[in-house]
C-alpha atoms as a PDB file:
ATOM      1  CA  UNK A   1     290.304 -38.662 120.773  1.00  0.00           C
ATOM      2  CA  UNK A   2     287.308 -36.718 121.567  1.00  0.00           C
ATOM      3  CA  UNK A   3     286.451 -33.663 123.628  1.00  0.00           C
ATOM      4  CA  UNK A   4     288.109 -32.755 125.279  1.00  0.00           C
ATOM      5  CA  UNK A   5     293.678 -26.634 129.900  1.00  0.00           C
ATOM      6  CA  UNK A   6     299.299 -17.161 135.911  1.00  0.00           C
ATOM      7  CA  UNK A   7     301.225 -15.310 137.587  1.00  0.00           C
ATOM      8  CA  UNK A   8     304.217 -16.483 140.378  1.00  0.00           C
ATOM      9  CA  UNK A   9     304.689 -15.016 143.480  1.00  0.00           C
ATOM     10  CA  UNK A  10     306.821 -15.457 146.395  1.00  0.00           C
ATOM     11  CA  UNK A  11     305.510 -14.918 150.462  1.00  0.00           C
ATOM     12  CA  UNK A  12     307.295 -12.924 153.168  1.00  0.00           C
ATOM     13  CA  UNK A  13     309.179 -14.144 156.318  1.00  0.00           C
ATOM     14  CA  UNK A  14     308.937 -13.515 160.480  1.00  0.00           C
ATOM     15  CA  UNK A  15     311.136 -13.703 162.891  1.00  0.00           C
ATOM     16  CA  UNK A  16     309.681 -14.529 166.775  1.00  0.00           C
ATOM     17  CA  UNK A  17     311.624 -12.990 169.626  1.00  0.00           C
ATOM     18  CA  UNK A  18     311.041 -14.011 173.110  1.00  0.00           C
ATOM     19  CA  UNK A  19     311.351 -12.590 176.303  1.00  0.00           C
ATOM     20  CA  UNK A  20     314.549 -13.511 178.029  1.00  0.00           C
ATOM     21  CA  UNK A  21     316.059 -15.466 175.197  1.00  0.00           C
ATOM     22  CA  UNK A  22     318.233 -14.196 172.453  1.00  0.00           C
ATOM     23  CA  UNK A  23     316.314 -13.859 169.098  1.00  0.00           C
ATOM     24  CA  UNK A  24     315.484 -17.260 167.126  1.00  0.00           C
ATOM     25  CA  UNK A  25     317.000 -17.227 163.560  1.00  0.00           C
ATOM     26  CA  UNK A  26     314.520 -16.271 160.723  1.00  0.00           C
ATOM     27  CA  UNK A  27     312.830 -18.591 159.231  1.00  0.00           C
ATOM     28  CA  UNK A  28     312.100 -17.873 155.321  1.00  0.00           C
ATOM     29  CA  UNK A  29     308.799 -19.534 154.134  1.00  0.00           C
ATOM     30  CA  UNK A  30     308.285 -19.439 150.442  1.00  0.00           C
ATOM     31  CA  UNK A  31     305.041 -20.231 148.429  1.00  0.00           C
ATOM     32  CA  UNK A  32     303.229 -19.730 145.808  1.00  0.00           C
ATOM     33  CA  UNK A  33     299.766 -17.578 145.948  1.00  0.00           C
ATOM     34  CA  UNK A  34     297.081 -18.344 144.397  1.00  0.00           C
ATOM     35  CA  UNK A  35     296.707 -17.738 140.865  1.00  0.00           C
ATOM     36  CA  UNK A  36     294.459 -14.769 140.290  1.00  0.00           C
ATOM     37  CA  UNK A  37     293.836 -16.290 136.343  1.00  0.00           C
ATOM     38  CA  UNK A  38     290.795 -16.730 135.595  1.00  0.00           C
ATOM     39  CA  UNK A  39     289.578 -20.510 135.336  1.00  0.00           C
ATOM     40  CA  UNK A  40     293.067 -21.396 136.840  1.00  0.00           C
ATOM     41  CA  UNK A  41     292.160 -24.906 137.313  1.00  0.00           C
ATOM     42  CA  UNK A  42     291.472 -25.929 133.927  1.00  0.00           C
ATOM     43  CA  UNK A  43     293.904 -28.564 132.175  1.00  0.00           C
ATOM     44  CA  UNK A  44     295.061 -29.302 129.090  1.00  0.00           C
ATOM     45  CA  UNK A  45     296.104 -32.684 128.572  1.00  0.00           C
ATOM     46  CA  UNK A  46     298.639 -33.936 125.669  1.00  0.00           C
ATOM     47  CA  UNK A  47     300.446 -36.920 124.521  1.00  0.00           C
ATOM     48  CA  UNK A  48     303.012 -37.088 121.402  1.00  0.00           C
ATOM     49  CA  UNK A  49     303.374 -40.707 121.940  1.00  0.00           C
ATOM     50  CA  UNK A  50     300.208 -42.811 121.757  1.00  0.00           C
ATOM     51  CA  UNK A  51     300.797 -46.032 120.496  1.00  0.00           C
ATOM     52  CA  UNK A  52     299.093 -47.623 117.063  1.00  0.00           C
ATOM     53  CA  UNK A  53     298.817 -51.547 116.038  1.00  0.00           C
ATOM     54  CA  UNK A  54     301.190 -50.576 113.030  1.00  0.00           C
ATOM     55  CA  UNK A  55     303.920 -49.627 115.093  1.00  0.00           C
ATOM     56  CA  UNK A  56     303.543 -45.846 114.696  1.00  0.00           C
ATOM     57  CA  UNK A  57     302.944 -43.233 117.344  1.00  0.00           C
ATOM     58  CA  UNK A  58     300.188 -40.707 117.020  1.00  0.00           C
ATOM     59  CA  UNK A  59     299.251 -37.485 119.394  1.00  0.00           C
ATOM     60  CA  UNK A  60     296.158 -36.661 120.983  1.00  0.00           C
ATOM     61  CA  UNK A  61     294.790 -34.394 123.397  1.00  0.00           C
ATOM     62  CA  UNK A  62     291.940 -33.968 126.282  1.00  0.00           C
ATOM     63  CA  UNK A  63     290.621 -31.260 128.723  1.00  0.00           C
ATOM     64  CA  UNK A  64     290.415 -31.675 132.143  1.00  0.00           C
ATOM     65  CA  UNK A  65     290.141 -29.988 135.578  1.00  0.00           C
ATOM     66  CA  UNK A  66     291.695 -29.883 139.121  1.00  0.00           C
ATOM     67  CA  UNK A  67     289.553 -31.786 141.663  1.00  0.00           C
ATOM     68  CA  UNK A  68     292.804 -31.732 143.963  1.00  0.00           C
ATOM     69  CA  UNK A  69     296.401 -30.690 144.387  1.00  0.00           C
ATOM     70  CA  UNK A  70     297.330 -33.629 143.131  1.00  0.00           C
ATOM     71  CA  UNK A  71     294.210 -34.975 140.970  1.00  0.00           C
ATOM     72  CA  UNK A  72     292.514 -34.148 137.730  1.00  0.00           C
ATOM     73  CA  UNK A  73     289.495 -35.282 136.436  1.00  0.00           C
ATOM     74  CA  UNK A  74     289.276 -36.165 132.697  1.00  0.00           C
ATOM     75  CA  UNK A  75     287.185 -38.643 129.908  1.00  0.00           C
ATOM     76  CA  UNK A  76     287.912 -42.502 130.739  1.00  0.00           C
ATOM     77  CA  UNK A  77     288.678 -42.704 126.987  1.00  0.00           C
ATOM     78  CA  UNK A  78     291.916 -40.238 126.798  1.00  0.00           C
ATOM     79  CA  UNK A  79     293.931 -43.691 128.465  1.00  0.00           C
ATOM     80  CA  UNK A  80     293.825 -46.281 126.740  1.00  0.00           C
ATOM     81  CA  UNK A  81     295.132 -49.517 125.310  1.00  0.00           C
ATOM     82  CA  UNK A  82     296.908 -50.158 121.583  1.00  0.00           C
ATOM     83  CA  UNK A  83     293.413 -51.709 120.768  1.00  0.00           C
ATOM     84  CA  UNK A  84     291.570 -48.226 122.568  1.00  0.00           C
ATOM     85  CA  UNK A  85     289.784 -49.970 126.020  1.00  0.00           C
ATOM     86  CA  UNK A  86     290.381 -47.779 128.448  1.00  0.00           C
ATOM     87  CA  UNK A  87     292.893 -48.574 130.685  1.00  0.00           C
ATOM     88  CA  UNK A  88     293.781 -47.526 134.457  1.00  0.00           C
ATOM     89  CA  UNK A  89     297.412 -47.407 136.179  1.00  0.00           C
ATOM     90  CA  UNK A  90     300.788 -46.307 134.973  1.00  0.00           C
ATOM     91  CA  UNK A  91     300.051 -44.707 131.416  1.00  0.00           C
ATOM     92  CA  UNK A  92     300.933 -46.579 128.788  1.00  0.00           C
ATOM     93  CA  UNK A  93     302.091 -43.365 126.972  1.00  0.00           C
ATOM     94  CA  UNK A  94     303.656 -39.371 128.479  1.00  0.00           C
ATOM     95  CA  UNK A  95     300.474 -37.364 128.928  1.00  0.00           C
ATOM     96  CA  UNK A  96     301.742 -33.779 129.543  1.00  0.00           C
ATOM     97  CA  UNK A  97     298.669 -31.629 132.109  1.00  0.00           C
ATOM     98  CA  UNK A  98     298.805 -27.688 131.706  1.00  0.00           C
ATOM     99  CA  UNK A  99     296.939 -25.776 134.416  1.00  0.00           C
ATOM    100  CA  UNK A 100     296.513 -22.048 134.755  1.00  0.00           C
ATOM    101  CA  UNK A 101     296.146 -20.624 131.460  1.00  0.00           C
ATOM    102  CA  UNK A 102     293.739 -19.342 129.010  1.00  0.00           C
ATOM    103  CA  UNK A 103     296.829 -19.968 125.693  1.00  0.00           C
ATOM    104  CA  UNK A 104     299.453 -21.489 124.919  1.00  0.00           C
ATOM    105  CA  UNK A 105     301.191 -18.655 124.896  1.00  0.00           C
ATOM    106  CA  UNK A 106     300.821 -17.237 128.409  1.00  0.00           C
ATOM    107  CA  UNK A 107     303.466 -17.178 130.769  1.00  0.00           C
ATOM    108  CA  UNK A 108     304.018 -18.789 133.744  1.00  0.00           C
ATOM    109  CA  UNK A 109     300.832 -21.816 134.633  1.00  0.00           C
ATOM    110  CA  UNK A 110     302.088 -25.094 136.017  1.00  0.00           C
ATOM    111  CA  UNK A 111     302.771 -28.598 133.845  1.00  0.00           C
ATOM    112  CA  UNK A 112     303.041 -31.846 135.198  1.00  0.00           C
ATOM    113  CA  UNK A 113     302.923 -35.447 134.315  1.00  0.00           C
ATOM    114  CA  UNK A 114     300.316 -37.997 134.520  1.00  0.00           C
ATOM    115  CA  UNK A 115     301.528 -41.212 136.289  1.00  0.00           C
ATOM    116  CA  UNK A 116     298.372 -42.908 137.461  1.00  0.00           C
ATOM    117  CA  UNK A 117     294.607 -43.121 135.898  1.00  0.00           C
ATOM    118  CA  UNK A 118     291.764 -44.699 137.585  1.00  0.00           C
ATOM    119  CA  UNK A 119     288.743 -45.579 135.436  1.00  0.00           C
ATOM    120  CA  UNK A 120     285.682 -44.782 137.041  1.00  0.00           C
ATOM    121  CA  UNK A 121     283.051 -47.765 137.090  1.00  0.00           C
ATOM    122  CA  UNK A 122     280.428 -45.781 135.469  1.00  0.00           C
ATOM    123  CA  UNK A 123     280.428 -43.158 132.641  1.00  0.00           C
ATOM    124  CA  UNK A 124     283.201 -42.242 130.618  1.00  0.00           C
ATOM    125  CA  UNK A 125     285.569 -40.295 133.172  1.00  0.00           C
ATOM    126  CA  UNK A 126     288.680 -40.854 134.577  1.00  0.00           C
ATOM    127  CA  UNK A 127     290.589 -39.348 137.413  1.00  0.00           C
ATOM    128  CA  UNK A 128     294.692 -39.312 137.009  1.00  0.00           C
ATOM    129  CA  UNK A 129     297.285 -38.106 139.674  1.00  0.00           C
ATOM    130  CA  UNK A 130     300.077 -36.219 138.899  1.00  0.00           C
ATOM    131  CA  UNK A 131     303.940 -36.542 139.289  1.00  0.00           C
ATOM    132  CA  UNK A 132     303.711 -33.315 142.262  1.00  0.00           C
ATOM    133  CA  UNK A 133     301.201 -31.348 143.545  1.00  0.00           C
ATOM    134  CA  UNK A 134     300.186 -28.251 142.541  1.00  0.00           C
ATOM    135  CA  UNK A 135     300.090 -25.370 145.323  1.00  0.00           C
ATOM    136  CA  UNK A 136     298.835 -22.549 143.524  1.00  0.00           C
ATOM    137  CA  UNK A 137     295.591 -23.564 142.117  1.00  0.00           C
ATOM    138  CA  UNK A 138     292.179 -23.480 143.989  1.00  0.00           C
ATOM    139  CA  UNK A 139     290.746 -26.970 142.559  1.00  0.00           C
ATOM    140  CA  UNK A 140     287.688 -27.497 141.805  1.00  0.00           C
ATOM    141  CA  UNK A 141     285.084 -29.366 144.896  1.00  0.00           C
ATOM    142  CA  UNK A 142     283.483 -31.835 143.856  1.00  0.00           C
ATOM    143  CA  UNK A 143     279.456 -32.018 144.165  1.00  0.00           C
ATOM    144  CA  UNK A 144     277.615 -33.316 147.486  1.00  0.00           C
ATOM    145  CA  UNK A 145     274.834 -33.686 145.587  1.00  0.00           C
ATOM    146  CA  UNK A 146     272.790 -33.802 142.103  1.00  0.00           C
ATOM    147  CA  UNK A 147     272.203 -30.714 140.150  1.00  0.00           C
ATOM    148  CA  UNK A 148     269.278 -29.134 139.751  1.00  0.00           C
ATOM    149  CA  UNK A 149     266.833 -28.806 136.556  1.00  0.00           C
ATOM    150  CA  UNK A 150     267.617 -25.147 135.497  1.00  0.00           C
ATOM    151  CA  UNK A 151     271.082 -24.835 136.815  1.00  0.00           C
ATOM    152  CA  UNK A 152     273.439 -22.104 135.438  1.00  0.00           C
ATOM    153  CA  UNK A 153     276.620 -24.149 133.885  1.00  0.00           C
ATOM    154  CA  UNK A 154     280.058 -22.840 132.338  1.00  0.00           C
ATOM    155  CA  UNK A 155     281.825 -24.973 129.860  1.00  0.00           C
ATOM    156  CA  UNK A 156     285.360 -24.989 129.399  1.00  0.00           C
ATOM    157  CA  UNK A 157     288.085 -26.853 127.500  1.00  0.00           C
ATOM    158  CA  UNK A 158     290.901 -26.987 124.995  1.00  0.00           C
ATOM    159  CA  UNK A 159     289.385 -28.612 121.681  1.00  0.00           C
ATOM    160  CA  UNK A 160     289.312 -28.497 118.408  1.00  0.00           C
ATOM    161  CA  UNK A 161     288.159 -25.292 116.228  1.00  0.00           C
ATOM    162  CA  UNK A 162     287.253 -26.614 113.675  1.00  0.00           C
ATOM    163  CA  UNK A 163     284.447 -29.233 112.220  1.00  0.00           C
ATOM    164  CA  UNK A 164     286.658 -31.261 110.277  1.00  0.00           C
ATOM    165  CA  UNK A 165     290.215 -30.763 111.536  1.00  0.00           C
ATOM    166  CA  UNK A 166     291.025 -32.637 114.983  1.00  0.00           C
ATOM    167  CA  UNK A 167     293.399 -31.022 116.591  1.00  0.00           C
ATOM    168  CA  UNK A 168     293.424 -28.966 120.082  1.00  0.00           C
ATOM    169  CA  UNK A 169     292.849 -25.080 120.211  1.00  0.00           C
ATOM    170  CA  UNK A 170     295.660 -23.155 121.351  1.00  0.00           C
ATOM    171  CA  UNK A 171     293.604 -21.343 123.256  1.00  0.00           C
ATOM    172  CA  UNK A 172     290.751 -21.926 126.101  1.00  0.00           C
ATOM    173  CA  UNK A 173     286.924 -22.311 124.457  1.00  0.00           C
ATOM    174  CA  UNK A 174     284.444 -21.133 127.075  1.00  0.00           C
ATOM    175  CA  UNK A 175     280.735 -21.733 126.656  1.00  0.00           C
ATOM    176  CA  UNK A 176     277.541 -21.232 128.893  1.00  0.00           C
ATOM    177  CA  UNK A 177     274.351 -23.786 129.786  1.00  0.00           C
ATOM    178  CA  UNK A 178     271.541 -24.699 131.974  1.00  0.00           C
ATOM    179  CA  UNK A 179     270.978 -28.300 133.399  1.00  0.00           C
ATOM    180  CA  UNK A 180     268.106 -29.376 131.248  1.00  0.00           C
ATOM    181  CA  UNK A 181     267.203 -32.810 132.482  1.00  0.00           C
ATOM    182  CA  UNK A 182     268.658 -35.236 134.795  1.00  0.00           C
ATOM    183  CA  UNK A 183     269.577 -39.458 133.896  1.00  0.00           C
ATOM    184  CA  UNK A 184     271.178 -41.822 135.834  1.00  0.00           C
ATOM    185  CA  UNK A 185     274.510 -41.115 135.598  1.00  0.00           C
ATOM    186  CA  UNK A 186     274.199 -37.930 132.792  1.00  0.00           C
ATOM    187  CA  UNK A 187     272.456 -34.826 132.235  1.00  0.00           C
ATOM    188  CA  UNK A 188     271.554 -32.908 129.517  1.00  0.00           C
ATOM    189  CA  UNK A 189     272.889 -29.124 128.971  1.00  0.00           C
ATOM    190  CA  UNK A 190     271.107 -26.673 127.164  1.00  0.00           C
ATOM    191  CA  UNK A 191     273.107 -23.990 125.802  1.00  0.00           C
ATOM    192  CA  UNK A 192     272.470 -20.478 126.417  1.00  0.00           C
ATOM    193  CA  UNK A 193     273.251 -18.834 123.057  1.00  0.00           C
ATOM    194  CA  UNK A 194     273.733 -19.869 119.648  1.00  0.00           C
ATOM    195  CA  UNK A 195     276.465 -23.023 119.039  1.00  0.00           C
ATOM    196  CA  UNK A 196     279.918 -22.177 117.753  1.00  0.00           C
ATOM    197  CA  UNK A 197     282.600 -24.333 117.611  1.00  0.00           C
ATOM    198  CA  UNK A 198     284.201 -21.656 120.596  1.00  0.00           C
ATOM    199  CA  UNK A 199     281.368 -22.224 122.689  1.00  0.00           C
ATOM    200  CA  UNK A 200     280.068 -25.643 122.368  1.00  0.00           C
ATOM    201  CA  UNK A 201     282.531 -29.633 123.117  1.00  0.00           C
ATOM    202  CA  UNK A 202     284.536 -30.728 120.005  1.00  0.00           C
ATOM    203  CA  UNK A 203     286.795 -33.414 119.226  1.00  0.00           C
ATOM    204  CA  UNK A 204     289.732 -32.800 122.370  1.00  0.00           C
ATOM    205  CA  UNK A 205     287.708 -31.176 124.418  1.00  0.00           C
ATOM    206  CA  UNK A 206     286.734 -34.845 126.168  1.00  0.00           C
ATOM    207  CA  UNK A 207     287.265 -34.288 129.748  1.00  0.00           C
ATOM    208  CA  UNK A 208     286.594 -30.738 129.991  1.00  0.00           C
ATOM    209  CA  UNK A 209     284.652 -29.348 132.830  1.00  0.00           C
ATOM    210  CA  UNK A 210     280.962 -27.826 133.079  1.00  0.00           C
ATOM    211  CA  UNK A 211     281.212 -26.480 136.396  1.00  0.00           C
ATOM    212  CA  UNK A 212     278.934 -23.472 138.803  1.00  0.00           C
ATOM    213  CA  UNK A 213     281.632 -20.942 139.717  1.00  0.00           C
ATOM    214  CA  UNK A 214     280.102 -17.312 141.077  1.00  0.00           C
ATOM    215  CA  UNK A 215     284.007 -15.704 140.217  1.00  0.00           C
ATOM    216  CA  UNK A 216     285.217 -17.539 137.440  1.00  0.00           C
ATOM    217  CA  UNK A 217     288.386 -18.497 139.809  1.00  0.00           C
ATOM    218  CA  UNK A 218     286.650 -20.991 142.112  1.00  0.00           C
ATOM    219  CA  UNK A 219     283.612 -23.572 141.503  1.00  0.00           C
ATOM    220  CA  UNK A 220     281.901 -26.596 142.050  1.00  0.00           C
ATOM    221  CA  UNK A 221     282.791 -29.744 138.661  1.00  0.00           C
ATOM    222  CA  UNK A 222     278.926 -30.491 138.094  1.00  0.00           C
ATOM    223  CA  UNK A 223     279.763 -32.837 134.995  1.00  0.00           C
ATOM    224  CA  UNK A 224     281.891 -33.370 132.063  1.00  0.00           C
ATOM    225  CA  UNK A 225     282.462 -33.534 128.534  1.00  0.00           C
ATOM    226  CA  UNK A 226     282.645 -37.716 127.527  1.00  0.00           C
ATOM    227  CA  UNK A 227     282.023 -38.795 123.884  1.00  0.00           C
ATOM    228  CA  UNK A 228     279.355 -36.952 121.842  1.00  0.00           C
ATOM    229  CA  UNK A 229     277.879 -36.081 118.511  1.00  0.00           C
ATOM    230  CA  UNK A 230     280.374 -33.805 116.022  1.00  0.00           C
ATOM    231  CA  UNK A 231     280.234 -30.072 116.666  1.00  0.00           C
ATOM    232  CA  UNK A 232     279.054 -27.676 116.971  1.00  0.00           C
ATOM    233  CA  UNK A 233     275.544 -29.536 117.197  1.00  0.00           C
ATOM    234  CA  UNK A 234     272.354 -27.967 117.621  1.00  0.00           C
ATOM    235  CA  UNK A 235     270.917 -29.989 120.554  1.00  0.00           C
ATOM    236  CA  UNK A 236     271.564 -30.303 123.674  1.00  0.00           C
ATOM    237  CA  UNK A 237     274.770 -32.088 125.134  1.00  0.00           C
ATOM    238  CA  UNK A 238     275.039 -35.349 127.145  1.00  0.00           C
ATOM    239  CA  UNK A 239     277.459 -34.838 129.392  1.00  0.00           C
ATOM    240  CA  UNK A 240     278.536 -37.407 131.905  1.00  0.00           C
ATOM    241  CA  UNK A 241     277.188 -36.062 136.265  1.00  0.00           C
ATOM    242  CA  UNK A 242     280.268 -35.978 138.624  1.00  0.00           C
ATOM    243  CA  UNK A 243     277.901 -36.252 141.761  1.00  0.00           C
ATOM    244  CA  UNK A 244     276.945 -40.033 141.085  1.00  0.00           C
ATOM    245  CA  UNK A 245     281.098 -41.187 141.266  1.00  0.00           C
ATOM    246  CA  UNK A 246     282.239 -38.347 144.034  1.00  0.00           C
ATOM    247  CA  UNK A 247     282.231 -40.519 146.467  1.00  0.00           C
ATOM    248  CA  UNK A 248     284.671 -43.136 144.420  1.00  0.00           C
ATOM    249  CA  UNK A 249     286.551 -40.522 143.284  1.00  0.00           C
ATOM    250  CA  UNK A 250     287.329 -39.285 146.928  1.00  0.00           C
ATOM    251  CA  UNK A 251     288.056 -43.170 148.090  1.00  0.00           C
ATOM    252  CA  UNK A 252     290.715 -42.549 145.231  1.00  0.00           C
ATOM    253  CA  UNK A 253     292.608 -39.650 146.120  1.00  0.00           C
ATOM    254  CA  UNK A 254     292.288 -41.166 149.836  1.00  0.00           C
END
């Protein structure tokens, strides 16, 4: 599968008192504050239990990113049938979503399981809802419009390492790029500096976001990562535009 994601808090309570009336009992509210992690809404998406034609079970992993409390954006091709055509509703397999860290490792983040995908009608992108909403992560917004020629892009997602060995990284790849031309329904990303397999979309890092974000805790999902050459390659990526389905993938989550 190609291509391809914190710290807990508690709030405070009040009590209102008014005039003439003995005091109203206290009412505790509890929540969760925003996580102050950087790239918070980035996901990690596994499965331990894709299905083959021989019988057998295989894993597999994508990247991802919070469009809404409830909704992640991801490559079409991470759901999919025994004979691999992408499929939408109930998966056909447990796909675990990690939000909030940077590896494996780090405390605290949120998990949560997919139990719907909708296939998008045009590129190779999917958006999946989750089993409960997550409170403490500022999602993504999506775009209200195309991006421009030029455009400052971050990369982000949880793939493979390595040239030849498929398998995801336990830790978050981060990578930088500029919107160098615009298609239909893709654009082209330049990268910044030099390719590395740390910078630049590998096998499991499908899915993963290229977004605008001015604090690295908030941002705009400009595109993302769908099926593409090995890495790291020395051109520039294809990556599939998020503005040309935002409107379907609102309807969605309506």
């Amino acid at each position: 599968m190609l291509a391809l994601a914190a710290v807990l808090g508690a709030g405070g309570a009040c009590a209102h008192v008014f005039a003439h009336r003995a005091p109203a009992p206290e009412h505790h509210v509890v929540a969760k504050p925003v996580l102050s992690h950087v790239l918070p809404f980035n996901a990690k998406l596994t499965s331990h239990d894709i299905p083959q034609l021989d019988g057998s079970v295989r894993s597999g992993a994508c990247s991802g990113s919070l469009i809404a409390p409830q909704w992640v954006v991801t490559a079409g091709h991470c759901f999919h049938s025994i004979v691999g055509t992408p499929d939408s509703g109930p998966p056909r397999y447990h796909m675990t979503v990690t939000l909030g860290k940077l590896k494996d490792s780090d405390p605290g983040g949120d998990t949560a399981q997919v139990v719907d995908v909708r296939q998008s009608p045009v590129n190779d992108l999917a958006v999946v809802r989750l089993d409960h909403t997550i409170t403490d992560i500022v999602p993504l917004a999506l775009p209200t419009g195309p991006p421009t020629v030029g455009e400052p892009l971050q990369f982000a997602g949880w793939g493979s390492t390595s040239p030849t060995v498929v398998a995801p990284s336990d830790h978050l790849k981060r990578g930088t790029f500029t919107v160098a031309a615009l298609h239909s329904y893709t654009l082209d990303a330049a990268p910044t500096v030099a390719r590395t397999v740390e910078n630049s979309p590998c096998p499991d890092d499908s899915g993963g976001p290229f977004f605008v974000s001015s604090d690295d805790r908030t941002g705009t999902l400009v595109a993302i990562v769908n099926n593409g050459p090995s890495c790291p390659q020395a051109g520039l990526e294809v990556v599939a535009r998020l503005d040309v389905v935002a409107n379907w993938i609102r309807q969605q989550m309506a």
